[in-house]
N, C-alpha and C. Protein backbone atom coordinates (compact mmCIF):
# COMPACT_ATOMS: atom_id res chain seq x y z
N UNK A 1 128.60 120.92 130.05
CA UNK A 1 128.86 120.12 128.87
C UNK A 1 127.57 119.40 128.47
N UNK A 2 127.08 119.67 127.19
CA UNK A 2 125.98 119.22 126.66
C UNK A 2 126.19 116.92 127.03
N UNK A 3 125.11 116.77 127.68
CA UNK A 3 124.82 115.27 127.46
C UNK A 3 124.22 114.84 125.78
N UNK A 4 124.74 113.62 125.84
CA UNK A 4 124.43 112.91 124.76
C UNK A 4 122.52 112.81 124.25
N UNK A 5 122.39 112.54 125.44
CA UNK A 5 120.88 112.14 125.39
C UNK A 5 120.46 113.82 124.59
N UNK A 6 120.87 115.10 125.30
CA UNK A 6 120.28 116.38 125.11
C UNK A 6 121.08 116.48 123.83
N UNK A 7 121.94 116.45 123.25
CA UNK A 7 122.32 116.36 121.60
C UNK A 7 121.33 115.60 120.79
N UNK A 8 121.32 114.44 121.29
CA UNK A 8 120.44 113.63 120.43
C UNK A 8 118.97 113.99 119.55
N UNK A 9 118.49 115.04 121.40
CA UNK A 9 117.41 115.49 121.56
C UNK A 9 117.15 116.18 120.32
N UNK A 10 118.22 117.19 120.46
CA UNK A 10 118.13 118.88 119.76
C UNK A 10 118.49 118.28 118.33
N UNK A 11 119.08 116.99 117.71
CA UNK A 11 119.48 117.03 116.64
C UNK A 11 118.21 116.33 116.35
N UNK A 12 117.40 115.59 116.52
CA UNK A 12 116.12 115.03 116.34
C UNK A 12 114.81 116.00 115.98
N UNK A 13 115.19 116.98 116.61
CA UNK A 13 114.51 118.15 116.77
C UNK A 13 114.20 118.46 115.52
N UNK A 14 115.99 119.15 115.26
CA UNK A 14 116.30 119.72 114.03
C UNK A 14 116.30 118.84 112.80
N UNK A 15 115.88 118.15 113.21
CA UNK A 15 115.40 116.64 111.30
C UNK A 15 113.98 117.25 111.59
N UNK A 16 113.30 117.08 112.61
CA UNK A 16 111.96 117.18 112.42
C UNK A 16 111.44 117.97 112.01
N UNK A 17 112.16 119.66 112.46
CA UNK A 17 111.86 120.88 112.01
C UNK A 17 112.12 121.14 110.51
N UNK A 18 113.17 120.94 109.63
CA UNK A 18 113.62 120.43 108.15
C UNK A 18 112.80 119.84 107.53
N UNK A 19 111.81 118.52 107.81
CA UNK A 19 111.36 117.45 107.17
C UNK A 19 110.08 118.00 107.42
N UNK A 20 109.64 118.75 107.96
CA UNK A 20 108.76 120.13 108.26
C UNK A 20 108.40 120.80 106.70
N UNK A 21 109.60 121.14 106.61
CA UNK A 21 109.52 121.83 104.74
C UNK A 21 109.85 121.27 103.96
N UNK A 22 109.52 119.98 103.68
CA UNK A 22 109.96 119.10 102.35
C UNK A 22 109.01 118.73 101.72
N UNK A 23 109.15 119.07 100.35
CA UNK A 23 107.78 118.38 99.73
C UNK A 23 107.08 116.94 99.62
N UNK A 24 107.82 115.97 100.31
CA UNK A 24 107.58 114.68 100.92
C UNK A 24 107.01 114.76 101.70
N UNK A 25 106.96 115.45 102.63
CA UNK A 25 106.06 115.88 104.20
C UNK A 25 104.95 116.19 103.57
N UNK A 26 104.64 117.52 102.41
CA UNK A 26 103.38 118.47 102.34
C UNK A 26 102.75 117.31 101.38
N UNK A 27 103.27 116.35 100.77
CA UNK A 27 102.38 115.57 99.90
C UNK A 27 102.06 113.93 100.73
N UNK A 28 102.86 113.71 101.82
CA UNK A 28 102.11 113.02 102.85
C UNK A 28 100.65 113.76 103.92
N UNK A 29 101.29 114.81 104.36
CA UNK A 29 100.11 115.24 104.45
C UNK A 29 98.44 115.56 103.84
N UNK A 30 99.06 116.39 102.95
CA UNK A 30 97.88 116.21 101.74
C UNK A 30 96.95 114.63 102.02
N UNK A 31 97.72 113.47 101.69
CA UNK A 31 97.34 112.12 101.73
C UNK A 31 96.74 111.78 102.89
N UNK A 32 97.09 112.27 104.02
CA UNK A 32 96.47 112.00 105.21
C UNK A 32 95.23 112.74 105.14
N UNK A 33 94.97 114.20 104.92
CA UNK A 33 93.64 114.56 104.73
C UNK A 33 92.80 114.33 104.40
N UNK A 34 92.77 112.88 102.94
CA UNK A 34 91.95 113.33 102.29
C UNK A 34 91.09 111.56 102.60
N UNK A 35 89.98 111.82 102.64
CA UNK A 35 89.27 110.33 103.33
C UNK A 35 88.03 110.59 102.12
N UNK A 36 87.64 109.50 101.31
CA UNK A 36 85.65 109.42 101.08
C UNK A 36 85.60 107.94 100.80
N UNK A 37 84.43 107.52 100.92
CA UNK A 37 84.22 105.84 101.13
C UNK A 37 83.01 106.42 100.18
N UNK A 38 82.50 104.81 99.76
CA UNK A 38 81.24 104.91 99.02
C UNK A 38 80.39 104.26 100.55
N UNK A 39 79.22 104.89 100.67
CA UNK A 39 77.98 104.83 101.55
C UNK A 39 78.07 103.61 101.92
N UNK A 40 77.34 102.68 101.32
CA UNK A 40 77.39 101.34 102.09
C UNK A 40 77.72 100.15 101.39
N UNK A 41 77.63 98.97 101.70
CA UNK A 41 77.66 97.64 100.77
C UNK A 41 78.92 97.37 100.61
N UNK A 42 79.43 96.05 99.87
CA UNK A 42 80.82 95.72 100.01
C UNK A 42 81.78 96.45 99.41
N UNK A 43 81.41 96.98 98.62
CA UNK A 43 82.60 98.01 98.35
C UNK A 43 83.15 99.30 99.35
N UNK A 44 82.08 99.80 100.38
CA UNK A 44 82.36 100.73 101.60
C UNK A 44 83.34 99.64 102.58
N UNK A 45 82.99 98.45 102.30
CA UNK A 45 84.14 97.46 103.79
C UNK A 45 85.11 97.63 102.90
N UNK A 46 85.37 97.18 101.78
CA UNK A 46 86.90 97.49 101.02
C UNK A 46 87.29 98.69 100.68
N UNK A 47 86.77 99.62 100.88
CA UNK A 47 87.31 101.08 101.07
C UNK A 47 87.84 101.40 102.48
N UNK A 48 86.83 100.75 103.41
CA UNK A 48 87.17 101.58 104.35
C UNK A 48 88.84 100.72 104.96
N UNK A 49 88.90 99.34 104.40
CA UNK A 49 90.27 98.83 104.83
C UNK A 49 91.23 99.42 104.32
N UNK A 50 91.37 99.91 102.77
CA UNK A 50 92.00 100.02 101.68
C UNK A 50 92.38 101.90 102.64
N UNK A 51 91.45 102.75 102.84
CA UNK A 51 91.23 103.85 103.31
C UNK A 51 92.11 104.30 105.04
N UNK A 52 92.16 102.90 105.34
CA UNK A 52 92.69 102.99 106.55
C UNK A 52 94.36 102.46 106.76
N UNK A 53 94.89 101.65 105.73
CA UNK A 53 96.13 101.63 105.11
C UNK A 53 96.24 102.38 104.61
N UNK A 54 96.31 102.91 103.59
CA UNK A 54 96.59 104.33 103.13
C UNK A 54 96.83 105.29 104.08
N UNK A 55 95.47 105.79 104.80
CA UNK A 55 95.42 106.67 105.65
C UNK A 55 97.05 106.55 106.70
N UNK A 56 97.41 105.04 107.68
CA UNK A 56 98.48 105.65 108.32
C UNK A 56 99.29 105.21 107.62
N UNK A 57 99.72 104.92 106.60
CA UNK A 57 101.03 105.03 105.80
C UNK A 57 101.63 106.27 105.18
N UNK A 58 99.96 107.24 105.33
CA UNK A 58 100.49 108.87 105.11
C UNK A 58 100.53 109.11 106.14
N UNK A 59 99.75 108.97 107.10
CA UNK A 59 100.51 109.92 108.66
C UNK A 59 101.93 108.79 109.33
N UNK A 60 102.19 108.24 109.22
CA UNK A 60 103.36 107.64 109.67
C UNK A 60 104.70 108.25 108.76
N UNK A 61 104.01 108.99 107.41
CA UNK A 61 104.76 109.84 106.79
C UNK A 61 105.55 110.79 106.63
N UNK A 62 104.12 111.33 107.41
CA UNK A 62 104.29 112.94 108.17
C UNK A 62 104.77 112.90 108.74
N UNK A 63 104.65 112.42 109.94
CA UNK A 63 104.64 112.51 111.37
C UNK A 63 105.78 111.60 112.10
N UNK A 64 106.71 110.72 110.78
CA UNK A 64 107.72 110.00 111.64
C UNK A 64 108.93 110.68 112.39
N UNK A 65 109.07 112.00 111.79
CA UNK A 65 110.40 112.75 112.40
C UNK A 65 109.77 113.29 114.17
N UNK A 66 108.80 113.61 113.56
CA UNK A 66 108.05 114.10 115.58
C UNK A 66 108.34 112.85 116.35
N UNK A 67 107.47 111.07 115.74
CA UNK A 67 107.78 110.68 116.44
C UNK A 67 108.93 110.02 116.81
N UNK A 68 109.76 110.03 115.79
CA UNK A 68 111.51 109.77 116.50
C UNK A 68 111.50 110.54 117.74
N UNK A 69 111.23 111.92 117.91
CA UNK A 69 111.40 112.63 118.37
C UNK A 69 111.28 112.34 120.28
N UNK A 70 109.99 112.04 119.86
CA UNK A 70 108.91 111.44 121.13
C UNK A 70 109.81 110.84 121.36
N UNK A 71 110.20 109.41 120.48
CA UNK A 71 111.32 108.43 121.43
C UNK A 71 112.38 108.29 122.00
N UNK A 72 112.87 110.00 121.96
CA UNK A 72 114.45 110.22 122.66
C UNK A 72 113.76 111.10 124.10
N UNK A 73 112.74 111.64 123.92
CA UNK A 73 112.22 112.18 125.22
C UNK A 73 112.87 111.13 126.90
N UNK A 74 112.86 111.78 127.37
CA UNK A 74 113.18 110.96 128.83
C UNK A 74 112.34 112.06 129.84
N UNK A 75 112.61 112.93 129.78
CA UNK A 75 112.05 113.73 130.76
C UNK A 75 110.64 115.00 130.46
N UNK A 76 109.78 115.29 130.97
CA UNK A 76 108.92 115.99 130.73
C UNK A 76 108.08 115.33 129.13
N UNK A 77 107.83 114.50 129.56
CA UNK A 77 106.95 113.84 128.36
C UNK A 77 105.71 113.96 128.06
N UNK A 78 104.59 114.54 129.11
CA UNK A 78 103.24 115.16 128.93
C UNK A 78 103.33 116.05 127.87
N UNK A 79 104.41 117.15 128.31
CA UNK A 79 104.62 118.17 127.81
C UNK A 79 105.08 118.19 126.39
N UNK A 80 105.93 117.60 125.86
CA UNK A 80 106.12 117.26 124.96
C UNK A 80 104.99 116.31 123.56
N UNK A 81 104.41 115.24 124.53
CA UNK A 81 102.92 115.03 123.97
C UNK A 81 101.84 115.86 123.90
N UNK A 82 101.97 116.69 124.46
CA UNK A 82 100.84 117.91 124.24
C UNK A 82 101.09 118.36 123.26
N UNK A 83 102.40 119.49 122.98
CA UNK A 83 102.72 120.22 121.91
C UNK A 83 102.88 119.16 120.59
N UNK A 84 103.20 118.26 120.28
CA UNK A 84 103.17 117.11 119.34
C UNK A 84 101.87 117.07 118.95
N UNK A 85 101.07 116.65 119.90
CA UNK A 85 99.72 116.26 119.68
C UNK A 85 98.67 117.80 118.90
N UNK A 86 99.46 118.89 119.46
CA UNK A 86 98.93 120.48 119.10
C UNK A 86 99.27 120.59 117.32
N UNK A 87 100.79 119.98 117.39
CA UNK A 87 101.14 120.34 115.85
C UNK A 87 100.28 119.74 115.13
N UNK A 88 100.10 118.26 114.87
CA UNK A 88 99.87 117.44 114.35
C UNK A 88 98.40 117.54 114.08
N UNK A 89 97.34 118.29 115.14
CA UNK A 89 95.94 118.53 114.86
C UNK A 89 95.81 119.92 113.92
N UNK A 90 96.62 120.39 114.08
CA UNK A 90 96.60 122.04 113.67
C UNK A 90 96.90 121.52 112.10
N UNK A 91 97.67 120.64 111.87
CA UNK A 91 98.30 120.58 110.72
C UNK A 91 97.44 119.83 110.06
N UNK A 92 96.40 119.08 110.32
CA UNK A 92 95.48 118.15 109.75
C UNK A 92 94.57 119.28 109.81
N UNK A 93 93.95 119.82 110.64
CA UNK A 93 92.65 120.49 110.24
C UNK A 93 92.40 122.07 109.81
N UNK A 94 93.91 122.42 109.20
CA UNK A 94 94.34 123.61 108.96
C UNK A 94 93.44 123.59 107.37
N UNK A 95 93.30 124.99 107.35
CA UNK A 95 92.65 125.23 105.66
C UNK A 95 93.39 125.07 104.84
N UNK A 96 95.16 126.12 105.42
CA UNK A 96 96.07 126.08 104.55
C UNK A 96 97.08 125.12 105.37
N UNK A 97 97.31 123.88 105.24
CA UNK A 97 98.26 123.03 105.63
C UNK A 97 99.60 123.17 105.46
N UNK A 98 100.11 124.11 104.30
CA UNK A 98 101.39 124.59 103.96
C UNK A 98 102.06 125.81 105.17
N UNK A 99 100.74 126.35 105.68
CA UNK A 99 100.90 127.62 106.47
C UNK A 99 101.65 126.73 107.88
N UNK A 100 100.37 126.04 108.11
CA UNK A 100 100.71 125.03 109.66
C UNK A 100 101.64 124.43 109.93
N UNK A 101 102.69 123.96 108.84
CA UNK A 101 103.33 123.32 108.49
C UNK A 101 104.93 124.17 108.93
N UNK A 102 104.62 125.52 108.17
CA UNK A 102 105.56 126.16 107.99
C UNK A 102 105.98 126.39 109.83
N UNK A 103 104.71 127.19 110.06
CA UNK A 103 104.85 127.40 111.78
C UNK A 103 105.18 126.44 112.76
N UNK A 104 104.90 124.86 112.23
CA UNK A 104 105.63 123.90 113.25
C UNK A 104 107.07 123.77 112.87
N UNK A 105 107.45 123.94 111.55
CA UNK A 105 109.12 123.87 111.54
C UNK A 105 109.57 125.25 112.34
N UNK A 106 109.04 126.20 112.31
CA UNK A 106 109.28 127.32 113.00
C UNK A 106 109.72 126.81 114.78
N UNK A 107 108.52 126.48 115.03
CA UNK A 107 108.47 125.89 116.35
C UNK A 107 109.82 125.05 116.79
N UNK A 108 109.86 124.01 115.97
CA UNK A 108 110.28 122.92 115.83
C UNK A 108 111.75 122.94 116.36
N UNK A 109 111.97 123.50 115.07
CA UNK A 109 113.53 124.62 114.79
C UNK A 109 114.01 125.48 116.07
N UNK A 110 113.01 126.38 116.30
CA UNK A 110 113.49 126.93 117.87
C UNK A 110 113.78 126.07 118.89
N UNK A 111 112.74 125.23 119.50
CA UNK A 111 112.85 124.14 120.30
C UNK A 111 113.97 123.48 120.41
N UNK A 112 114.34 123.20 118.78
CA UNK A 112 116.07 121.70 118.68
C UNK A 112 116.84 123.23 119.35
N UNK A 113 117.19 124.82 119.27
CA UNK A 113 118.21 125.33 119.32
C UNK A 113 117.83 125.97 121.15
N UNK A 114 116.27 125.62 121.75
CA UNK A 114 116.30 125.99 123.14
C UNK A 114 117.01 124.62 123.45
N UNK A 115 117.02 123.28 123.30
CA UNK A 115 117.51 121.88 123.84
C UNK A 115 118.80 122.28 124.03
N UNK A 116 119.53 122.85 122.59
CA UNK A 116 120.74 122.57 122.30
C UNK A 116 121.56 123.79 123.45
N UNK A 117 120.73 124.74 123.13
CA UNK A 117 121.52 126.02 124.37
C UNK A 117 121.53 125.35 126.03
N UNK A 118 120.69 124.78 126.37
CA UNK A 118 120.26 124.15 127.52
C UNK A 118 121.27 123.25 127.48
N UNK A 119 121.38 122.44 127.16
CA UNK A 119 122.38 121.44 127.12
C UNK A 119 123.47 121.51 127.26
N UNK A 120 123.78 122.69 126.59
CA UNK A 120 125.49 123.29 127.01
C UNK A 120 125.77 123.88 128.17
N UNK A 121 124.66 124.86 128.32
CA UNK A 121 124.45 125.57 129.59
C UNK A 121 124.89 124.60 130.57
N UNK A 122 123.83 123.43 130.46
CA UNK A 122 123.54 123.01 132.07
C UNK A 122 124.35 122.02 132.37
């Protein structure tokens, strides 16, 4: 009989993998990519504050369904920070970000339905 905690898991999963392909995700991302400051002098210190709000208010964008995700973890948590940490670089320094994107809901998606089989199983 699937535990609560391992439902939780696999349904967390499956938001993350979804919110994966939403055009709210691909236009937070976008936002997270994109960084330029002017060179120096006071207008580079008020960019770079202005640049750095911005900046994680788009990756806290992106990236809030993973980290719900992270926070139902209990067990094997390296592991889970690794592959998180894999999506999330791939998806920032990808050429085509729509592509990277697509392949972590791919991922994503499998993962919530290996939790969810596991869970029943075990």
């Amino acid at each position: 009989m699937a535990t609560v905690v391992e439902t939780k898991k696999s349904a967390v999963l499956a938001l993350a993998a979804a919110w994966q392909m939403t055009p709210l995700k691909r236009h937070a991302l976008e936002a997270c990519r994109r960084s330029t400051l002017p060179a120096s002098g006071r207008r580079a210190a008020a960019s770079v504050a202005r640049l750095g709000l911005r900046n994680g208010v788009a990756c806290v964008g992106s990236c809030w369904a993973m980290m719900l995700a992270m926070a139902l973890v209990t067990s094997e948590r390296l592991l889970w920070t690794v592959a998180r940490t894999c999506i999330v670089s791939i998806e920032r320094l990808a050429r085509t970000p729509r592509h990277a994107t697509s392949y972590a809901a791919g991922f994503l998606g499998c993962t919530a339905l290996g939790v969810a089989i596991l869970a029943v199983a075990g």
